[in-house]
PDB file of N, CA and C in Angstrom:
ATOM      1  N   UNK A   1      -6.108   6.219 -12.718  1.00  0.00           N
ATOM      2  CA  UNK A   1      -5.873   5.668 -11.388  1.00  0.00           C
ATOM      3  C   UNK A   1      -7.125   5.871 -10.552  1.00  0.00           C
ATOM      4  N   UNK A   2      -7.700   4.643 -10.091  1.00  0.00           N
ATOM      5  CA  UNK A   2      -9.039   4.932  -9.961  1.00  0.00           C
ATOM      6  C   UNK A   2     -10.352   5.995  -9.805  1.00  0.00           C
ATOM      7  N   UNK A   3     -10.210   6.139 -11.115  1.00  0.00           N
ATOM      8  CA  UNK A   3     -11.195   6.984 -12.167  1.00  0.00           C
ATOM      9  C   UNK A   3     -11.031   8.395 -11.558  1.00  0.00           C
ATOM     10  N   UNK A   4      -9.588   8.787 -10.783  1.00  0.00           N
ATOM     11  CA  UNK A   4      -9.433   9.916 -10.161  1.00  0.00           C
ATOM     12  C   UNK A   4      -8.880  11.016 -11.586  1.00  0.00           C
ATOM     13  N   UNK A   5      -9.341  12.208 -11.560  1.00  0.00           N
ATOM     14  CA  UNK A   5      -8.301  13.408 -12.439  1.00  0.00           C
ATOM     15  C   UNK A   5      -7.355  14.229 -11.736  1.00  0.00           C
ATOM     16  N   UNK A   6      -6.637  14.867 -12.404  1.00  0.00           N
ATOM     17  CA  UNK A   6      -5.427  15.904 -11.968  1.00  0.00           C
ATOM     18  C   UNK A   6      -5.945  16.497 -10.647  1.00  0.00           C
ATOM     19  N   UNK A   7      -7.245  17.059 -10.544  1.00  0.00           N
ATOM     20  CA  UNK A   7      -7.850  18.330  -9.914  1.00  0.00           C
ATOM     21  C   UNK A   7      -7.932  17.056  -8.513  1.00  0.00           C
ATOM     22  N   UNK A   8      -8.864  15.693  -8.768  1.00  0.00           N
ATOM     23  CA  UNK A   8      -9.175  15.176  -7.432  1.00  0.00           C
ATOM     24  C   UNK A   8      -7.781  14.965  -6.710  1.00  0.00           C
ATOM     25  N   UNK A   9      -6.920  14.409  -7.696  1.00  0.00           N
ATOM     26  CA  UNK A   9      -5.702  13.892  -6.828  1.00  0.00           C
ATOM     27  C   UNK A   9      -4.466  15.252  -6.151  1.00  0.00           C
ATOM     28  N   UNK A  10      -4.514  16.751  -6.701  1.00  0.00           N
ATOM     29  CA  UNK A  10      -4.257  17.976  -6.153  1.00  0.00           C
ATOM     30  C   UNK A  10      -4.972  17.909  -4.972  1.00  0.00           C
ATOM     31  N   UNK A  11      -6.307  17.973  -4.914  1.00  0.00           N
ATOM     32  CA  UNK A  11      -7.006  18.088  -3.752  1.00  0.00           C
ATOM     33  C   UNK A  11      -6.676  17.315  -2.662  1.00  0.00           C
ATOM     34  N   UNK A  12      -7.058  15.709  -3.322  1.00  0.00           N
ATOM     35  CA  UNK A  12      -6.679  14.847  -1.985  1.00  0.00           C
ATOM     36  C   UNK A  12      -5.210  15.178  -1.270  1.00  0.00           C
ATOM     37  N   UNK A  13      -3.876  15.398  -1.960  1.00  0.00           N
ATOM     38  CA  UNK A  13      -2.910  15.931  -1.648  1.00  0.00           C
ATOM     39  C   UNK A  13      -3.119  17.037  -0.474  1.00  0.00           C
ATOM     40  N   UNK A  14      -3.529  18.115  -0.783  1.00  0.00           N
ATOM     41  CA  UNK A  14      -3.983  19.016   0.169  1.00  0.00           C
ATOM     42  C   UNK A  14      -4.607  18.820   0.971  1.00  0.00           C
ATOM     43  N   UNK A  15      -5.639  17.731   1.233  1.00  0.00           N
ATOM     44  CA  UNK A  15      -6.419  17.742   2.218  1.00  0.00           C
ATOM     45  C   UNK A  15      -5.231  16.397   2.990  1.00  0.00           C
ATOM     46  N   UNK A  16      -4.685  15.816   2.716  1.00  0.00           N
ATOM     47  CA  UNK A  16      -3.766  14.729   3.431  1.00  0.00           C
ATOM     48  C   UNK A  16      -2.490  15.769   4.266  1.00  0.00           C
ATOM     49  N   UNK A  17      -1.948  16.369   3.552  1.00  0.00           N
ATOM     50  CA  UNK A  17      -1.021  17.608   4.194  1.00  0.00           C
ATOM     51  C   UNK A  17      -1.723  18.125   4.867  1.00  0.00           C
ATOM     52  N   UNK A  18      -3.014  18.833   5.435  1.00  0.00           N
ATOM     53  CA  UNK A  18      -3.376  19.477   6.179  1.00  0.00           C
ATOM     54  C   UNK A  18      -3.841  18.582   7.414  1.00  0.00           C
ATOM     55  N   UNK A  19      -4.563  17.239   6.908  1.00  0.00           N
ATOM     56  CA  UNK A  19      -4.862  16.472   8.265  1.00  0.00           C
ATOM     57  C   UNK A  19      -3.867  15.538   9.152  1.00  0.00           C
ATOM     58  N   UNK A  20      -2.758  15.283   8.053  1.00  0.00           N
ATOM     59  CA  UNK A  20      -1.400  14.518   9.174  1.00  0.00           C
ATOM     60  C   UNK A  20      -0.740  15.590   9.048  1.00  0.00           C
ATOM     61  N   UNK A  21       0.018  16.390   8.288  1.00  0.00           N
ATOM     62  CA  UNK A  21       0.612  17.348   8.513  1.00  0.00           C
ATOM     63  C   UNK A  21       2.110  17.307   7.362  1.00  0.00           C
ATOM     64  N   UNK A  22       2.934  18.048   6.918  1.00  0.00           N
ATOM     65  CA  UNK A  22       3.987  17.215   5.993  1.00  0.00           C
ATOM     66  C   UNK A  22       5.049  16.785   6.185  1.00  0.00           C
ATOM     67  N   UNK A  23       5.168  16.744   7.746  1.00  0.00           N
ATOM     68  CA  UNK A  23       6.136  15.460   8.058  1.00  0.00           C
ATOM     69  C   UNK A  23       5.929  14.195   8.398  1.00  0.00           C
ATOM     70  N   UNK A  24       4.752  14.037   8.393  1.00  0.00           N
ATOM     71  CA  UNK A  24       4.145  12.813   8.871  1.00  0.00           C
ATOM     72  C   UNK A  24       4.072  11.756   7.786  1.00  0.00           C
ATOM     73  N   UNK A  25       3.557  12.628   6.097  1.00  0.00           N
ATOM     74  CA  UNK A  25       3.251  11.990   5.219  1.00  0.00           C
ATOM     75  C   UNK A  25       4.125  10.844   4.760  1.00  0.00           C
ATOM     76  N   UNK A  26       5.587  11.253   4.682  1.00  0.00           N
ATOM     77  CA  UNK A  26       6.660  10.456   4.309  1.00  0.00           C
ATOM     78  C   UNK A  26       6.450   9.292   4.929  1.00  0.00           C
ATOM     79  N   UNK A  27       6.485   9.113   6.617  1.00  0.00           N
ATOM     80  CA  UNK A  27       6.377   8.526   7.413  1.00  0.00           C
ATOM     81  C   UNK A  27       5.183   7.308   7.269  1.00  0.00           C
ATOM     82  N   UNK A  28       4.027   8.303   7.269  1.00  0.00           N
ATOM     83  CA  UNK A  28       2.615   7.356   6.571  1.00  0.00           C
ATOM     84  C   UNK A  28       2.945   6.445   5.441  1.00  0.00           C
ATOM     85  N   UNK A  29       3.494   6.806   4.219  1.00  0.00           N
ATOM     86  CA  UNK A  29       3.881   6.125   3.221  1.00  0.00           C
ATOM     87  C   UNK A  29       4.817   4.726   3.308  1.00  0.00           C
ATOM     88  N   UNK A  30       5.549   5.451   4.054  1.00  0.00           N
ATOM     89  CA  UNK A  30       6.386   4.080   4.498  1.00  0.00           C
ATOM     90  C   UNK A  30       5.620   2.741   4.792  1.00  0.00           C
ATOM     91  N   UNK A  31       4.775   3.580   6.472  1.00  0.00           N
ATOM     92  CA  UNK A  31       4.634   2.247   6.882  1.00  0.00           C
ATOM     93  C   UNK A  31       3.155   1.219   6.338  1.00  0.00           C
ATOM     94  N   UNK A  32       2.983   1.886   5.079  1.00  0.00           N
ATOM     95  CA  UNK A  32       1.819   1.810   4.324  1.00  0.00           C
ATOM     96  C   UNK A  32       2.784   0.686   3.347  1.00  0.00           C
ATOM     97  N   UNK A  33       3.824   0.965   2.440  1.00  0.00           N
ATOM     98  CA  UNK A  33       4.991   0.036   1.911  1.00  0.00           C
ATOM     99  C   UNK A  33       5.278  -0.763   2.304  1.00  0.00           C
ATOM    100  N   UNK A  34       5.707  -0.834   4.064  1.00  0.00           N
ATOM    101  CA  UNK A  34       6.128  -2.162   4.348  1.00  0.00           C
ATOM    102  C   UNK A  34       4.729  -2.873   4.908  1.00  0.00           C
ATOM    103  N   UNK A  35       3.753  -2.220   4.923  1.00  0.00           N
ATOM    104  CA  UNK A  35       2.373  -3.453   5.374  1.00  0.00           C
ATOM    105  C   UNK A  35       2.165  -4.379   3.816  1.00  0.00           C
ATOM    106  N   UNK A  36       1.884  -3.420   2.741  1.00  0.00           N
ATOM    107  CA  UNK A  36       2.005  -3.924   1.293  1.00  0.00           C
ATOM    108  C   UNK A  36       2.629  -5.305   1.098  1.00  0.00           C
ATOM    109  N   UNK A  37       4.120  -5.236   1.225  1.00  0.00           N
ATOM    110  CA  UNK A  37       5.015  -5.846   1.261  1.00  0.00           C
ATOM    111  C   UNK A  37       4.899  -7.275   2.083  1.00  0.00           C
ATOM    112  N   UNK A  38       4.280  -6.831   3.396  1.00  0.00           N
ATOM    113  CA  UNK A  38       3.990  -8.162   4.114  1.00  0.00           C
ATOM    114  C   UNK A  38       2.601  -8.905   3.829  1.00  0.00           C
ATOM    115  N   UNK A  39       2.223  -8.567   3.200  1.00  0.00           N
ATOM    116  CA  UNK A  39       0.833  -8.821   2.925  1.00  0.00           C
ATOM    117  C   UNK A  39       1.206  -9.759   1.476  1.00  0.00           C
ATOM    118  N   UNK A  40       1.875  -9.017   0.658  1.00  0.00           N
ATOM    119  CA  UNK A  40       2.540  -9.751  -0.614  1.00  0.00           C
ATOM    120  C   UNK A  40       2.916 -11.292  -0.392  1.00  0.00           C
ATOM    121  N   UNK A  41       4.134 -11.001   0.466  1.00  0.00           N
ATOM    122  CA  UNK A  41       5.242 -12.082   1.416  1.00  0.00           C
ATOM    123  C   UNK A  41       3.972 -13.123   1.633  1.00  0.00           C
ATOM    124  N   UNK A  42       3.236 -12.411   2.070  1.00  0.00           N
ATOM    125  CA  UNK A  42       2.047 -13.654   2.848  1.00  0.00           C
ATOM    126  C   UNK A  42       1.768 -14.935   1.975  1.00  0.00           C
ATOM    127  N   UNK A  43       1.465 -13.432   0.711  1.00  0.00           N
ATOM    128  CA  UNK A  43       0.537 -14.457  -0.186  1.00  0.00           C
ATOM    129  C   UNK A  43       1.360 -15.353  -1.153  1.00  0.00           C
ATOM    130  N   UNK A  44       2.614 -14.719  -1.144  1.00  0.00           N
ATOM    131  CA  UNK A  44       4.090 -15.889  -1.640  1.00  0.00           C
ATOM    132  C   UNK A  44       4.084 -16.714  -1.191  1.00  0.00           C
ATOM    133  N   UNK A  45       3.811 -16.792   0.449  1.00  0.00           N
ATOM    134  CA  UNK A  45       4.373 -17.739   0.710  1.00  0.00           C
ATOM    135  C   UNK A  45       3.787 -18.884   1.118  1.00  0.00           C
ATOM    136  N   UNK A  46       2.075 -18.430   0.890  1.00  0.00           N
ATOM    137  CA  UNK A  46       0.885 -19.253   1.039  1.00  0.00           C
ATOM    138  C   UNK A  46       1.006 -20.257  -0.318  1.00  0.00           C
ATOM    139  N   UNK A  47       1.004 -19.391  -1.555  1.00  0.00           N
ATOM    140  CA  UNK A  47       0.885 -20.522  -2.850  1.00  0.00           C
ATOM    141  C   UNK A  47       2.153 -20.733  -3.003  1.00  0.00           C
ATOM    142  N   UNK A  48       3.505 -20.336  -2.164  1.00  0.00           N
ATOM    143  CA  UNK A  48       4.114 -21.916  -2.143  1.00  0.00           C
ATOM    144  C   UNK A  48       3.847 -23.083  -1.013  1.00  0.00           C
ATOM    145  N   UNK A  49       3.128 -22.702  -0.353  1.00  0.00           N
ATOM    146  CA  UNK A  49       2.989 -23.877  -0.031  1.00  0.00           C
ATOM    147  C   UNK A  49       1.852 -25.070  -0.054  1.00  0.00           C
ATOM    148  N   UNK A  50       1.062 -23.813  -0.851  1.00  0.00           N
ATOM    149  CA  UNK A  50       0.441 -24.805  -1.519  1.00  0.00           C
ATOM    150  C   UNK A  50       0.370 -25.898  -2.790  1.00  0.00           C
ATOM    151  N   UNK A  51       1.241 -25.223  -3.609  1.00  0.00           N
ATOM    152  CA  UNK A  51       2.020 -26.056  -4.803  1.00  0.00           C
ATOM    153  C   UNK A  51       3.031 -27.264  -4.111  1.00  0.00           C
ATOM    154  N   UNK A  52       3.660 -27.117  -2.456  1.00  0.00           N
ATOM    155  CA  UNK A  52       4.308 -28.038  -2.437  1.00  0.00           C
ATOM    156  C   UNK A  52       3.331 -29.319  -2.166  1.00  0.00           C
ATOM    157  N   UNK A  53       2.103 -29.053  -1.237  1.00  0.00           N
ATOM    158  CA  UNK A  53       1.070 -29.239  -0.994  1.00  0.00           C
ATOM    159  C   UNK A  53       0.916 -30.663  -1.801  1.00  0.00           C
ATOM    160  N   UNK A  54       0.545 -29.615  -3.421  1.00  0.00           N
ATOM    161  CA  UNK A  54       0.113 -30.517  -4.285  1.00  0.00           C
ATOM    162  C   UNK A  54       0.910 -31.564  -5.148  1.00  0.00           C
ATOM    163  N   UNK A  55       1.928 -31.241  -5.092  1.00  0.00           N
ATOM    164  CA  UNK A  55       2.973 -31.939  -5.140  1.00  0.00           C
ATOM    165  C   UNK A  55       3.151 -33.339  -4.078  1.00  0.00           C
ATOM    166  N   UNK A  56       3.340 -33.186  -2.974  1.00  0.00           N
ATOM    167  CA  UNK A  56       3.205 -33.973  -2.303  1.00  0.00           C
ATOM    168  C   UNK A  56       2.179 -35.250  -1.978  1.00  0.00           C
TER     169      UNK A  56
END
């Protein structure tokens, strides 16, 4: 997972808990999921309309 090992991704862990804090993280994740998600949606819903596009 990009070219990260056990030790970098422990670390980054620790250093993310210490700078938002560990109630925040859950929270971060989320709204990190639903940006994902809309960003996805976007691009669904761009190449359909571009296939209707071409269709047409």
């Amino acid at each position: 997972m990009f070219g990260l090992g056990s030790r970098e991704l422990i670390i980054l862990t620790l250093v993310l808990i210490l700078f938002f804090g560990a109630k925040k993280i859950p929270e971060l994740a989320r709204s990190i999921g639903e940006a994902l998600r809309h960003i996805r949606s976007g691009f669904s819903d761009e190449e359909k309309g571009s296939k209707s596009n071409k269709n047409s």
